[in-house]
N, C-alpha and C. Protein backbone atom coordinates (compact mmCIF):
# COMPACT_ATOMS: atom_id res chain seq x y z
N UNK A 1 129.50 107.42 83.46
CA UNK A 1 129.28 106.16 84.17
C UNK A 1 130.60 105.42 84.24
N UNK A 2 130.78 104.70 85.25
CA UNK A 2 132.09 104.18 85.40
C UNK A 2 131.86 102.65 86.39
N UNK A 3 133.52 101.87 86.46
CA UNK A 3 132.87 100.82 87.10
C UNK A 3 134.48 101.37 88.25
N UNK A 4 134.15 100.62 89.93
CA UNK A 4 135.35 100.56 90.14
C UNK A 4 135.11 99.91 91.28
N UNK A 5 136.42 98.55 90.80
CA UNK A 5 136.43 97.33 91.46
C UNK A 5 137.34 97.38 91.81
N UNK A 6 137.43 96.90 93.69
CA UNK A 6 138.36 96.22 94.43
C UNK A 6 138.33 94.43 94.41
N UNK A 7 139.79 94.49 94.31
CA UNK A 7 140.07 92.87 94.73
C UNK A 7 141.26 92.95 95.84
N UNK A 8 140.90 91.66 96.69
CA UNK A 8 140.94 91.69 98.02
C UNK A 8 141.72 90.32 98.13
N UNK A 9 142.96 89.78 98.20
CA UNK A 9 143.57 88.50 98.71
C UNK A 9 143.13 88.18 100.26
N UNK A 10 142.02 87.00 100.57
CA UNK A 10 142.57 86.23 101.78
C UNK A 10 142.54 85.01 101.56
N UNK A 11 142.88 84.37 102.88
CA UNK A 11 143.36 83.00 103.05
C UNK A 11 142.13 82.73 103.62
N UNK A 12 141.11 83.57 104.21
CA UNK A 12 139.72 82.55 104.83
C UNK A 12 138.89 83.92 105.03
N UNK A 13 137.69 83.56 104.42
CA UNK A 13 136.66 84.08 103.51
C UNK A 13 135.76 84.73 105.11
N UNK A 14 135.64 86.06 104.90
CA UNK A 14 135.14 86.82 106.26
C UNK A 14 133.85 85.87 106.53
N UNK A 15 133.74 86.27 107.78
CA UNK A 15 132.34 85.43 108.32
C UNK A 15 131.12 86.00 108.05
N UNK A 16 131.21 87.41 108.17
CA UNK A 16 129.91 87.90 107.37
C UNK A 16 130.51 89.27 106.27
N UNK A 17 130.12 88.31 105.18
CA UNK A 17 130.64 89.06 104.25
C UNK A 17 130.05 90.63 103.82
N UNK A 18 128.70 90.65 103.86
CA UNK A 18 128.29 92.07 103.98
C UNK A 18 128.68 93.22 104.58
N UNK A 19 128.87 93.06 106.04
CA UNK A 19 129.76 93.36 107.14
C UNK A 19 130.93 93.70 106.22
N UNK A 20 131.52 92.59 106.29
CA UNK A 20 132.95 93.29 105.20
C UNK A 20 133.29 93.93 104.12
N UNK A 21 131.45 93.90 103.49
CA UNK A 21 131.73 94.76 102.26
C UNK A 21 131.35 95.89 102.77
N UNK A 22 130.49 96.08 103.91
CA UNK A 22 130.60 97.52 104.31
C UNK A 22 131.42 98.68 105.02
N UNK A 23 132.12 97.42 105.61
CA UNK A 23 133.14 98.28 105.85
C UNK A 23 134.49 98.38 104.94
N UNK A 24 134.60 97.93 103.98
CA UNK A 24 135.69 98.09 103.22
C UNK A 24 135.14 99.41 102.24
N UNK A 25 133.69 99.56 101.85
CA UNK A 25 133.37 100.75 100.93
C UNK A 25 133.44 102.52 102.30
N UNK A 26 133.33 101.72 103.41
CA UNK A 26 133.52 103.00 104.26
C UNK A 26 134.88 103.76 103.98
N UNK A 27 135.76 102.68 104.59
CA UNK A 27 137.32 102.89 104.20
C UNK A 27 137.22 103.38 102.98
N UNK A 28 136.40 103.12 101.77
CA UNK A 28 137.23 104.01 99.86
C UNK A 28 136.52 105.01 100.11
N UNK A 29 135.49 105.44 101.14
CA UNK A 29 134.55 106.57 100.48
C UNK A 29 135.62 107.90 100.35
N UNK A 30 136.83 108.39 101.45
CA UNK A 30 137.49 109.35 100.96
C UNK A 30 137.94 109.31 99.08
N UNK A 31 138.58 107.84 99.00
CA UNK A 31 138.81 108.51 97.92
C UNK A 31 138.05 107.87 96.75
N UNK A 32 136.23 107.45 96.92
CA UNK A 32 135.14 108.31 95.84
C UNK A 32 135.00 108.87 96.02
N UNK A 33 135.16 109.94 97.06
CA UNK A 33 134.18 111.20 96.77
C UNK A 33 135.70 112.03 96.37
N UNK A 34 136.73 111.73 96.24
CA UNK A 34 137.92 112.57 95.11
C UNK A 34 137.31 112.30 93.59
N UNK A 35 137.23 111.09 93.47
CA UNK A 35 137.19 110.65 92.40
C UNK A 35 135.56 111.50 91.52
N UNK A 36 135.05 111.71 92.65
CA UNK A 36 133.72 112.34 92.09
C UNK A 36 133.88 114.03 92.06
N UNK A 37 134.56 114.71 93.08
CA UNK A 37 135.34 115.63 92.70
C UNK A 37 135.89 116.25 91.49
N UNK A 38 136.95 114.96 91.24
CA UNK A 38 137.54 115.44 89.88
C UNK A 38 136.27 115.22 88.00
N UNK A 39 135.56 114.52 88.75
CA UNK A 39 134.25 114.31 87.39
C UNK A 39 133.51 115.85 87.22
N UNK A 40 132.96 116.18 88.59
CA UNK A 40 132.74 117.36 89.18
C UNK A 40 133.48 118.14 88.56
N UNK A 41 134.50 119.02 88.63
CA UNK A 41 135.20 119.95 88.20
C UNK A 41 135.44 119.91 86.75
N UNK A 42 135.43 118.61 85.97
CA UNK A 42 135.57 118.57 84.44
C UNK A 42 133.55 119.33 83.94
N UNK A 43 132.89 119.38 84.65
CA UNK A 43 132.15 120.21 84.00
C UNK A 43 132.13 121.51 83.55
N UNK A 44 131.18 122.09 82.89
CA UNK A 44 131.22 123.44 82.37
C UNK A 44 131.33 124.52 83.49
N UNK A 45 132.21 125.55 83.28
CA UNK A 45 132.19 126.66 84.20
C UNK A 45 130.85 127.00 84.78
N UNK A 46 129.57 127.30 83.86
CA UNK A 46 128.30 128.06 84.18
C UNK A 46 127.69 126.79 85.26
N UNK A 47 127.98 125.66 84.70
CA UNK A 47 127.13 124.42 85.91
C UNK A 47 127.93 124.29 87.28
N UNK A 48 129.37 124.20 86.93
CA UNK A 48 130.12 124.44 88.14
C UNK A 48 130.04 125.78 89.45
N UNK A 49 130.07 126.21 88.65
CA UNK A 49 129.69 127.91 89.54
C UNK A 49 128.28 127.81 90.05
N UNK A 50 127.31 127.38 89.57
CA UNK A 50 126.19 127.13 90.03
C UNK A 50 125.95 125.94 91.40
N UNK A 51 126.97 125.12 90.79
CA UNK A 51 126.76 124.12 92.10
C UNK A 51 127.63 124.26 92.85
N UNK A 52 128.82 125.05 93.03
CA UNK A 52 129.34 125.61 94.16
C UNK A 52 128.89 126.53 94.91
N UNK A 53 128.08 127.81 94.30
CA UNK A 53 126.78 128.16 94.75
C UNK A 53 126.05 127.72 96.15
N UNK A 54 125.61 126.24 95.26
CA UNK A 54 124.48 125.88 95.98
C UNK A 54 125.18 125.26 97.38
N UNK A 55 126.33 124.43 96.99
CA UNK A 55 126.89 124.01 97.70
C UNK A 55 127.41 124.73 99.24
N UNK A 56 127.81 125.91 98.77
CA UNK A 56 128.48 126.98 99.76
C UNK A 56 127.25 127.46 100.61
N UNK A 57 126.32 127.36 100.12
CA UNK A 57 124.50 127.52 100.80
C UNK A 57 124.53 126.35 101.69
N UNK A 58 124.07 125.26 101.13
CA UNK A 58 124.01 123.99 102.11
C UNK A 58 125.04 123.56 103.39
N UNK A 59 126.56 123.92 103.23
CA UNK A 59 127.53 124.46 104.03
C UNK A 59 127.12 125.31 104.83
N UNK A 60 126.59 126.43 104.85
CA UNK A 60 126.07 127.50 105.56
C UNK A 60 125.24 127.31 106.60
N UNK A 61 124.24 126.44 105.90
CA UNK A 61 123.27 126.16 106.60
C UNK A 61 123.63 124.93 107.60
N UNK A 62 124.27 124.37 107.37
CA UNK A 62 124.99 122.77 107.97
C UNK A 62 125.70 123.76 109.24
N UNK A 63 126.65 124.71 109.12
CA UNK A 63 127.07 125.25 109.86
C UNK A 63 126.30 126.14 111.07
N UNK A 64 125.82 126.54 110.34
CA UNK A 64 124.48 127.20 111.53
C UNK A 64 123.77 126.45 112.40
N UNK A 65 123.34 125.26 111.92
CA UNK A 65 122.78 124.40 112.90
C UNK A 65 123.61 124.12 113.51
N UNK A 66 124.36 123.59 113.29
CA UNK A 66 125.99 122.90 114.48
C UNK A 66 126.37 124.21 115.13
N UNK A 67 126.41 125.76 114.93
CA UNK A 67 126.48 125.91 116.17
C UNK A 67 125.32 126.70 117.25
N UNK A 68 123.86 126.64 116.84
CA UNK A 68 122.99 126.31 117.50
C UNK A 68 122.82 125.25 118.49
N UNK A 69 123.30 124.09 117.84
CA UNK A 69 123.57 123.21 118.85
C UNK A 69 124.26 122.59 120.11
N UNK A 70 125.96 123.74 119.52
CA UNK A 70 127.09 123.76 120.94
C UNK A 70 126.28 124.28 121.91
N UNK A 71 126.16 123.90 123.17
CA UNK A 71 125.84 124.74 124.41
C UNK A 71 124.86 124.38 125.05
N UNK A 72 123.78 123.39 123.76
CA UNK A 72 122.31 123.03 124.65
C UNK A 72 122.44 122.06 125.19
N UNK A 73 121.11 122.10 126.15
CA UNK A 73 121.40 120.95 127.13
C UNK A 73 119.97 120.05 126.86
N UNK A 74 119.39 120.53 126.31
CA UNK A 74 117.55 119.45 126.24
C UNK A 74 117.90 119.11 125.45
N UNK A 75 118.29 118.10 124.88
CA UNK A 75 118.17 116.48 124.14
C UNK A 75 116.73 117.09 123.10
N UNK A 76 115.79 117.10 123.68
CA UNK A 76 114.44 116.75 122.81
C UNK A 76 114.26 117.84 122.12
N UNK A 77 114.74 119.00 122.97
CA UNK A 77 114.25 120.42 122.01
C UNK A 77 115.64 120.28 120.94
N UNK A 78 116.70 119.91 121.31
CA UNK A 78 117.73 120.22 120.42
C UNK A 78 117.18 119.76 118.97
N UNK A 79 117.05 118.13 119.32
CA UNK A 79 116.52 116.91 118.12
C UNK A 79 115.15 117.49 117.64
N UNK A 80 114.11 118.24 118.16
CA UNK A 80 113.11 118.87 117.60
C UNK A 80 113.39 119.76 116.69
N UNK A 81 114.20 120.92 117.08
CA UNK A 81 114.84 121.91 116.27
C UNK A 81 115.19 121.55 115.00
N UNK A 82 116.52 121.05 115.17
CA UNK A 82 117.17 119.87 114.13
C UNK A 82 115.82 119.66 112.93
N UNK A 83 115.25 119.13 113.54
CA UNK A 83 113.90 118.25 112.58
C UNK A 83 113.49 119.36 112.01
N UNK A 84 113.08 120.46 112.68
CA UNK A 84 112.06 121.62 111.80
C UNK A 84 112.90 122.37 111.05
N UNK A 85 114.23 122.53 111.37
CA UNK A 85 115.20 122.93 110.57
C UNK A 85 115.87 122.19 109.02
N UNK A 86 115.73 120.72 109.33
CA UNK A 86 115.89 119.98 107.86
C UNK A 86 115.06 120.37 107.10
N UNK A 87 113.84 119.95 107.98
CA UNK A 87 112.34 120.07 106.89
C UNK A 87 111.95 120.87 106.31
N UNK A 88 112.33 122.57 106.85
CA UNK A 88 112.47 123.73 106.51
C UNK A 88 112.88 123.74 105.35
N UNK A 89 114.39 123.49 105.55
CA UNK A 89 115.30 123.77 104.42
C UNK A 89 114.72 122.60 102.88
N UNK A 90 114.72 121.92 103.62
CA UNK A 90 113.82 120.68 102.42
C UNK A 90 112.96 120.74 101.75
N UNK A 91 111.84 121.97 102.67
CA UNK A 91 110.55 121.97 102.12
C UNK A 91 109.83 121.54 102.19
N UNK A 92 109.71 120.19 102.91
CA UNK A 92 108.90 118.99 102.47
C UNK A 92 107.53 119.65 103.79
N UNK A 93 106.44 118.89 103.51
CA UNK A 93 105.16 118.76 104.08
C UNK A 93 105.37 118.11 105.82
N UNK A 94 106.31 117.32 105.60
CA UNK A 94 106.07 116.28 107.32
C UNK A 94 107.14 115.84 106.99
N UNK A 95 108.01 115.65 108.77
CA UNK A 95 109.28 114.97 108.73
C UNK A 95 109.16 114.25 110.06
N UNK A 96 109.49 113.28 109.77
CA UNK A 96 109.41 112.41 111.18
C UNK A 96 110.70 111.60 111.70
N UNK A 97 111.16 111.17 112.90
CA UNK A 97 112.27 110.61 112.95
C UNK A 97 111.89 109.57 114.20
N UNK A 98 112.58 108.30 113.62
CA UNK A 98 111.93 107.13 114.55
C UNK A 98 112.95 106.69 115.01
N UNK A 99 113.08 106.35 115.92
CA UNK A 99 114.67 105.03 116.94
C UNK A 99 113.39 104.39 118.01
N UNK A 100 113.25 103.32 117.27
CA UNK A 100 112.83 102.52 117.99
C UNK A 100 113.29 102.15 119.47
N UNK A 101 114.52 101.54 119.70
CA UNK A 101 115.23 101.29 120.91
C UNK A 101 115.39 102.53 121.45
N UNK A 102 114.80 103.38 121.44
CA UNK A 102 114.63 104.93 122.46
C UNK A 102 113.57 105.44 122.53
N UNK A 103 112.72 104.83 121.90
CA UNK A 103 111.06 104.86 122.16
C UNK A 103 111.19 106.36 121.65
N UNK A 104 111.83 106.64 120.87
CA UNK A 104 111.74 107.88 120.56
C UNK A 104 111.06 108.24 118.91
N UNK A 105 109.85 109.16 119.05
CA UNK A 105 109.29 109.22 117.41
C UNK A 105 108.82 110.87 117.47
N UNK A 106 109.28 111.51 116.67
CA UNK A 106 109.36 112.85 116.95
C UNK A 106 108.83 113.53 115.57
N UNK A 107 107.68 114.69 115.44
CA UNK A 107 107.10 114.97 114.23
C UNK A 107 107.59 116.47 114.01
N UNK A 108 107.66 116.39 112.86
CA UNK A 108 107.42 118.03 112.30
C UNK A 108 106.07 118.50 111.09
N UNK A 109 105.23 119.01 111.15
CA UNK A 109 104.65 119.46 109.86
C UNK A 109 104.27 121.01 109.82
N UNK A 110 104.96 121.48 108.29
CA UNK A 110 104.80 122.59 108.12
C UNK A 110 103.76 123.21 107.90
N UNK A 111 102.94 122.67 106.97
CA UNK A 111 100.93 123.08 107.07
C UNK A 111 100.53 121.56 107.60
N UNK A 112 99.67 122.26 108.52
CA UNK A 112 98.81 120.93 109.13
C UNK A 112 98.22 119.95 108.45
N UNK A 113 97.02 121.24 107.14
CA UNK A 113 95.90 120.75 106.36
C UNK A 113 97.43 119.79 105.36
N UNK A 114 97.96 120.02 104.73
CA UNK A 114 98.95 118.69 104.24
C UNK A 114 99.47 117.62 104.83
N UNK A 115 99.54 118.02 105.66
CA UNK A 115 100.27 117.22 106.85
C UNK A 115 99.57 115.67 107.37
N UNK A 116 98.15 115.89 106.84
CA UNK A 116 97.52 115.30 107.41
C UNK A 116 97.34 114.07 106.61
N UNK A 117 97.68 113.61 105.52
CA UNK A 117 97.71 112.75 104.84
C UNK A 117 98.91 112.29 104.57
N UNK A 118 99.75 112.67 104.65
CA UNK A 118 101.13 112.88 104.87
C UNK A 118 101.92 112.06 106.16
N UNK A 119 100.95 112.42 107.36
CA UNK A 119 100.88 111.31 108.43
C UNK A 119 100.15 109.83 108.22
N UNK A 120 99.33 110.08 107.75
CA UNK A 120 98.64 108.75 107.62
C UNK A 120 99.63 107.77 106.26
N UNK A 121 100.37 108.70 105.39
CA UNK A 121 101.33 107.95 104.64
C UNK A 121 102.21 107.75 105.56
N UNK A 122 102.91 108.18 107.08
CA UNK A 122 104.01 107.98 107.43
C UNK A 122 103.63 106.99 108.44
N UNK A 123 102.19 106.90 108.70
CA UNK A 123 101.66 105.33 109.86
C UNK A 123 101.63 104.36 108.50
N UNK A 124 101.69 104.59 107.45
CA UNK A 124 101.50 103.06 107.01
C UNK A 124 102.94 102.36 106.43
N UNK A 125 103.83 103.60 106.22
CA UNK A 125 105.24 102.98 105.90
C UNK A 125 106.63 102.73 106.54
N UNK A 126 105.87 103.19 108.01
CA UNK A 126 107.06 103.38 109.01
C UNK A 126 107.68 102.07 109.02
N UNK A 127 107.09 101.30 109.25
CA UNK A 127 107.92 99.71 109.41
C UNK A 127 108.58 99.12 107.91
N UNK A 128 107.84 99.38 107.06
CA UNK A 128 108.91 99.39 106.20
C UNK A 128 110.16 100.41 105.60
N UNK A 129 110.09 101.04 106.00
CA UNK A 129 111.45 102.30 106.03
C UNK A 129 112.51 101.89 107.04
N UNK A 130 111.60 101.45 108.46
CA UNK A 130 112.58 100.88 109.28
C UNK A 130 113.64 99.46 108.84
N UNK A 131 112.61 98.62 108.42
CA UNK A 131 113.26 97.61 107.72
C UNK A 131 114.18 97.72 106.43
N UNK A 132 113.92 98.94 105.93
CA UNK A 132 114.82 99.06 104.69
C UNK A 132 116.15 99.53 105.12
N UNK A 133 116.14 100.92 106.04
CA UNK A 133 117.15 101.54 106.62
C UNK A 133 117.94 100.35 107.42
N UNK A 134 117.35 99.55 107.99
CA UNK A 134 118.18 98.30 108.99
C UNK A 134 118.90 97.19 107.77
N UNK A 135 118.02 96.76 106.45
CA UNK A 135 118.65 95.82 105.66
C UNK A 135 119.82 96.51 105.07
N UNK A 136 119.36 97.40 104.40
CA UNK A 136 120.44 98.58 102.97
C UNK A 136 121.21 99.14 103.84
N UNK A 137 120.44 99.71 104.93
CA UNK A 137 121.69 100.84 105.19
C UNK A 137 122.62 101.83 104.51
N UNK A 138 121.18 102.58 103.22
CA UNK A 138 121.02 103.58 102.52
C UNK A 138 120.13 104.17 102.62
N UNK A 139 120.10 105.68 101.87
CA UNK A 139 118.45 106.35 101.78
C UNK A 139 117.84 105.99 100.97
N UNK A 140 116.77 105.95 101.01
CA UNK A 140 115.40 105.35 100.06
C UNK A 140 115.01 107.02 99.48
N UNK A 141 114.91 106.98 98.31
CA UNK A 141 114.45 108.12 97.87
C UNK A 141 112.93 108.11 97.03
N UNK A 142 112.43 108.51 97.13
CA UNK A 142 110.32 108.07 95.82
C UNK A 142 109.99 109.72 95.80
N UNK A 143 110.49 109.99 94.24
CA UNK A 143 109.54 111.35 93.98
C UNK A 143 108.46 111.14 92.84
N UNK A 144 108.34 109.34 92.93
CA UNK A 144 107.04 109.54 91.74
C UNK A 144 105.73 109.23 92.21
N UNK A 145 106.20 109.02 93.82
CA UNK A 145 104.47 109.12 94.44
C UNK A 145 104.36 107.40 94.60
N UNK A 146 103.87 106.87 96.18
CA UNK A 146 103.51 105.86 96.41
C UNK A 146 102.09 105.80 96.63
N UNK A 147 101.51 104.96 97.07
CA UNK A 147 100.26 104.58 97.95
C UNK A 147 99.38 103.26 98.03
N UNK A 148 98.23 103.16 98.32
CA UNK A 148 98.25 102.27 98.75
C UNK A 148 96.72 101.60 97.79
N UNK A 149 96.05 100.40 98.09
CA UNK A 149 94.85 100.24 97.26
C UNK A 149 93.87 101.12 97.83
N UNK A 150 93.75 100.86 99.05
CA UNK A 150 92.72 101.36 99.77
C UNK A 150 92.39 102.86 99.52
N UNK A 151 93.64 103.31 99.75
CA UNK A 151 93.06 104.71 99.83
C UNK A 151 94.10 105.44 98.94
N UNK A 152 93.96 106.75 98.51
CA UNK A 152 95.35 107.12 97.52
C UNK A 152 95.92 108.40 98.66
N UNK A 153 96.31 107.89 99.19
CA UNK A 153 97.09 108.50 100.02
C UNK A 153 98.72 108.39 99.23
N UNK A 154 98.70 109.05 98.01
CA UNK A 154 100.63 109.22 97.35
C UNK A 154 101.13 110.07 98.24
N UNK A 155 102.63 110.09 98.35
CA UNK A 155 103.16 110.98 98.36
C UNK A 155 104.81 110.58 97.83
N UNK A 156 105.45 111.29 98.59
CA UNK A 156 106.88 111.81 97.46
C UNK A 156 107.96 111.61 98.94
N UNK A 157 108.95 110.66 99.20
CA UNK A 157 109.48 110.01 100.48
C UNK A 157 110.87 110.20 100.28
N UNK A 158 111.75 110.55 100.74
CA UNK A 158 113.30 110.57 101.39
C UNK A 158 113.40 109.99 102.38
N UNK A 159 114.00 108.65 102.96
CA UNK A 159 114.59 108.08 103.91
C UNK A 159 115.67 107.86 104.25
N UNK A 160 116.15 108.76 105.20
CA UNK A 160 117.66 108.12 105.47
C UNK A 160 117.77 107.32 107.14
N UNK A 161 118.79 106.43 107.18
CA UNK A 161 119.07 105.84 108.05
C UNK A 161 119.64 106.79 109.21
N UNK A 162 119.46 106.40 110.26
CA UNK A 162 120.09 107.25 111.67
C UNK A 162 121.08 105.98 112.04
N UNK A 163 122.49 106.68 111.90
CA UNK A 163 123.27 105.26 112.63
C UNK A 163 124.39 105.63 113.48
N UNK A 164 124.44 104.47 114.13
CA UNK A 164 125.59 105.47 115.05
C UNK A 164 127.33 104.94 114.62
N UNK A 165 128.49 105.38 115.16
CA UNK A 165 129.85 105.78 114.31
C UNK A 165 129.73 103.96 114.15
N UNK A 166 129.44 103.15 114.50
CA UNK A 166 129.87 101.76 113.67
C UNK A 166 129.14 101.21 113.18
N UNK A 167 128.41 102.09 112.02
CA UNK A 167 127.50 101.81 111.22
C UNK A 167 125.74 101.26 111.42
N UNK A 168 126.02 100.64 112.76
CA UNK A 168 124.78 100.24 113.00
C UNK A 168 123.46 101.32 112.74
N UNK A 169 122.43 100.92 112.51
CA UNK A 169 120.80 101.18 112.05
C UNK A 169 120.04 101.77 113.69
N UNK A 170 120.11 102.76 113.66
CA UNK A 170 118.64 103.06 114.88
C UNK A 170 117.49 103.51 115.05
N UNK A 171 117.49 103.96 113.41
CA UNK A 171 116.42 104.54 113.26
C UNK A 171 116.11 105.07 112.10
N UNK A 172 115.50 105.77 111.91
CA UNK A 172 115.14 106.39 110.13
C UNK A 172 114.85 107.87 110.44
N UNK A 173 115.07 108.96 109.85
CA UNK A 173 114.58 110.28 109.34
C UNK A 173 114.03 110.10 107.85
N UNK A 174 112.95 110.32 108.21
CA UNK A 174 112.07 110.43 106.87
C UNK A 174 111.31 112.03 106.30
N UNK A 175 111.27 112.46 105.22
CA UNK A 175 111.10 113.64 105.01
C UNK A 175 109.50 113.16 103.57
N UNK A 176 108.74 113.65 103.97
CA UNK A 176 107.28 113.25 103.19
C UNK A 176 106.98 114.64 102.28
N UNK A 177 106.01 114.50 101.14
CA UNK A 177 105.97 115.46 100.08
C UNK A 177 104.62 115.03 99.59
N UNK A 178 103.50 116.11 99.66
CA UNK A 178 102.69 115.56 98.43
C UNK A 178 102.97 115.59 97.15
N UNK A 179 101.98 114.62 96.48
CA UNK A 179 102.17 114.80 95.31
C UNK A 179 102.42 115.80 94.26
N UNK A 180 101.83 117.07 94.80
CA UNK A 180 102.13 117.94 94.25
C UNK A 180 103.28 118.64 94.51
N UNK A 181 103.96 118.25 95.67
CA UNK A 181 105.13 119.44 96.15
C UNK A 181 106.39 119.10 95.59
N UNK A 182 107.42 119.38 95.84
CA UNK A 182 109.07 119.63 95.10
C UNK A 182 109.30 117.87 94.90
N UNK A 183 110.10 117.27 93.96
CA UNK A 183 110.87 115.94 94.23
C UNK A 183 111.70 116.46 95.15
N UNK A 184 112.28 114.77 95.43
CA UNK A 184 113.56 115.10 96.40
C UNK A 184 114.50 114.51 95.24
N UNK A 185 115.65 115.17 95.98
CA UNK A 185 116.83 115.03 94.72
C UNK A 185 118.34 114.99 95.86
N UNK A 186 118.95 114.30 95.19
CA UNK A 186 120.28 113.93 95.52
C UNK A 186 120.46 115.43 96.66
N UNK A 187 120.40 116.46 96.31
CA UNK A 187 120.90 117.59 97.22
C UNK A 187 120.35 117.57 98.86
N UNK A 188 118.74 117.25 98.31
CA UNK A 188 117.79 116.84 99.65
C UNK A 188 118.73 115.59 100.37
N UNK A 189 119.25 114.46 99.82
CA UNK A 189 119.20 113.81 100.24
C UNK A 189 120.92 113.87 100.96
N UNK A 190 121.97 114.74 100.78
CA UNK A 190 123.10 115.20 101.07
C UNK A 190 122.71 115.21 102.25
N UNK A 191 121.74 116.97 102.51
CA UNK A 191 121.23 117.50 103.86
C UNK A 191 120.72 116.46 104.97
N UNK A 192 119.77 115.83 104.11
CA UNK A 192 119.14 115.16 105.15
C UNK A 192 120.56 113.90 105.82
N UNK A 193 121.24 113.74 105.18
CA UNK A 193 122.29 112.45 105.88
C UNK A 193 123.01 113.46 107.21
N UNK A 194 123.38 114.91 106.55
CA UNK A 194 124.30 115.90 107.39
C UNK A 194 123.10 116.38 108.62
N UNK A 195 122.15 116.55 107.96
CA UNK A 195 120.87 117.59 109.31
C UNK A 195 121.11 116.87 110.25
C-alpha cells in the first residue's frame, strides 16, 4: 500500500476542480502504471510467470478482436460482436451496453434460462450505472450479489464507463453474473475497459 501525492502551484484556483483533477491523474497514469510495474516484478518468480501468462492471453485476445474489426463496415454487427466476444471471454451470464444519446442499447446472453433474471437485474439498475459511470467515471465492480426487496433477483455486476478520447461519459458496458457464477476481478475488469 502506498500514498502518492501531487502538489500543484497556481495563482487562481481551476474553475472546475474535478475536471482538473481528472485530467491531471490522466497525464500520471503512464507513470502509475510504471510504478505498478516495478511492484509487479518485485514479486515471486512462480506468481510472476503466472501473471504474465495470463497477461500474454488477454493480449491475444485484445489483439484478435482489433483485427476482426479492421475492414468492417456495419457499425451494429461490429459493436454486437465486440459484446459477445467480451462476455465470452468474461463468462458472465448477460452483457449489455447502453449510450443513451445514440439510442443505442445492445444485449448479449449466453444461456437464455440465466439470462433471464439477469435482465430483469439489468432493467432495474440501468439508470443507476448510468449515473454512476457519468458521476465517477470509473468501473463499478459487485461480486457479493445485489438485489432488491421485492424480489431477490442478486446478481454479481462489472460496470465500466464508455467514453470518448476527452473523457466524457456515453454510456456504460455492463457485464451481469448470477449468484452462483465466477466473481469479477480486477482482470475482468482490465478486458472489459480494452473490449
Amino acid at each position: 500500500m502506498g500514498v502518492f501525492c501531487v502538489s500543484q502551484k497556481r495563482s487562481i484556483a481551476p474553475a472546475q476542480p474535478n475536471q482538473h483533477a481528472a485530467k491531471i491523474a490522466q497525464k500520471l497514469r503512464p507513470l502509475l502504471n510504471c510504478v505498478h510495474r516495478d511492484f509487479a516484478a518485485s514479486r515471486p518468480t512462480q506468481t510472476r510467470g503466472r501473471a504474465l501468462t495470463e497477461l500474454t492471453a488477454e493480449l491475444e485476445w485484445l489483439f484478435n478482436i482489433t483485427n476482426r474489426v479492421e475492414g468492417a463496415t456495419d457499425d451494429r454487427r461490429i459493436l454486437k460482436g465486440l459484446l459477445r466476444s467480451a462476455a465470452d471471454r468474461l463468462e458472465c451470464g448477460y452483457a449489455v451496453i447502453c449510450i443513451p444519446e445514440k439510442r443505442l442499447l445492445m444485449e448479449h446472453e449466453r444461456d437464455a434460462l440465466m439470462a433471464a433474471s439477469l435482465k430483469a437485474a439489468g432493467r432495474q439498475t440501468q439508470q443507476h450505472l448510468l449515473a454512476w459511470a457519468t458521476r465517477q467515471q470509473k468501473p463499478l465492480m459487485i461480486s457479493n450479489g445485489v438485489g432488491t426487496r421485492k424480489k431477490a433477483a442478486t446478481c454479481k455486476i462489472l460496470s465500466v464507463p464508455v467514453q470518448r478520447y476527452t473523457g466524457r461519459v456515453l454510456g456504460v458496458l455492463v457485464f451481469f453474473n448470477p449468484p452462483s457464477g465466477a466473481d469479477f476481478i480486477t482482470r475482468h475488469e482490465f478486458l472489459a475497459r480494452r473490449g
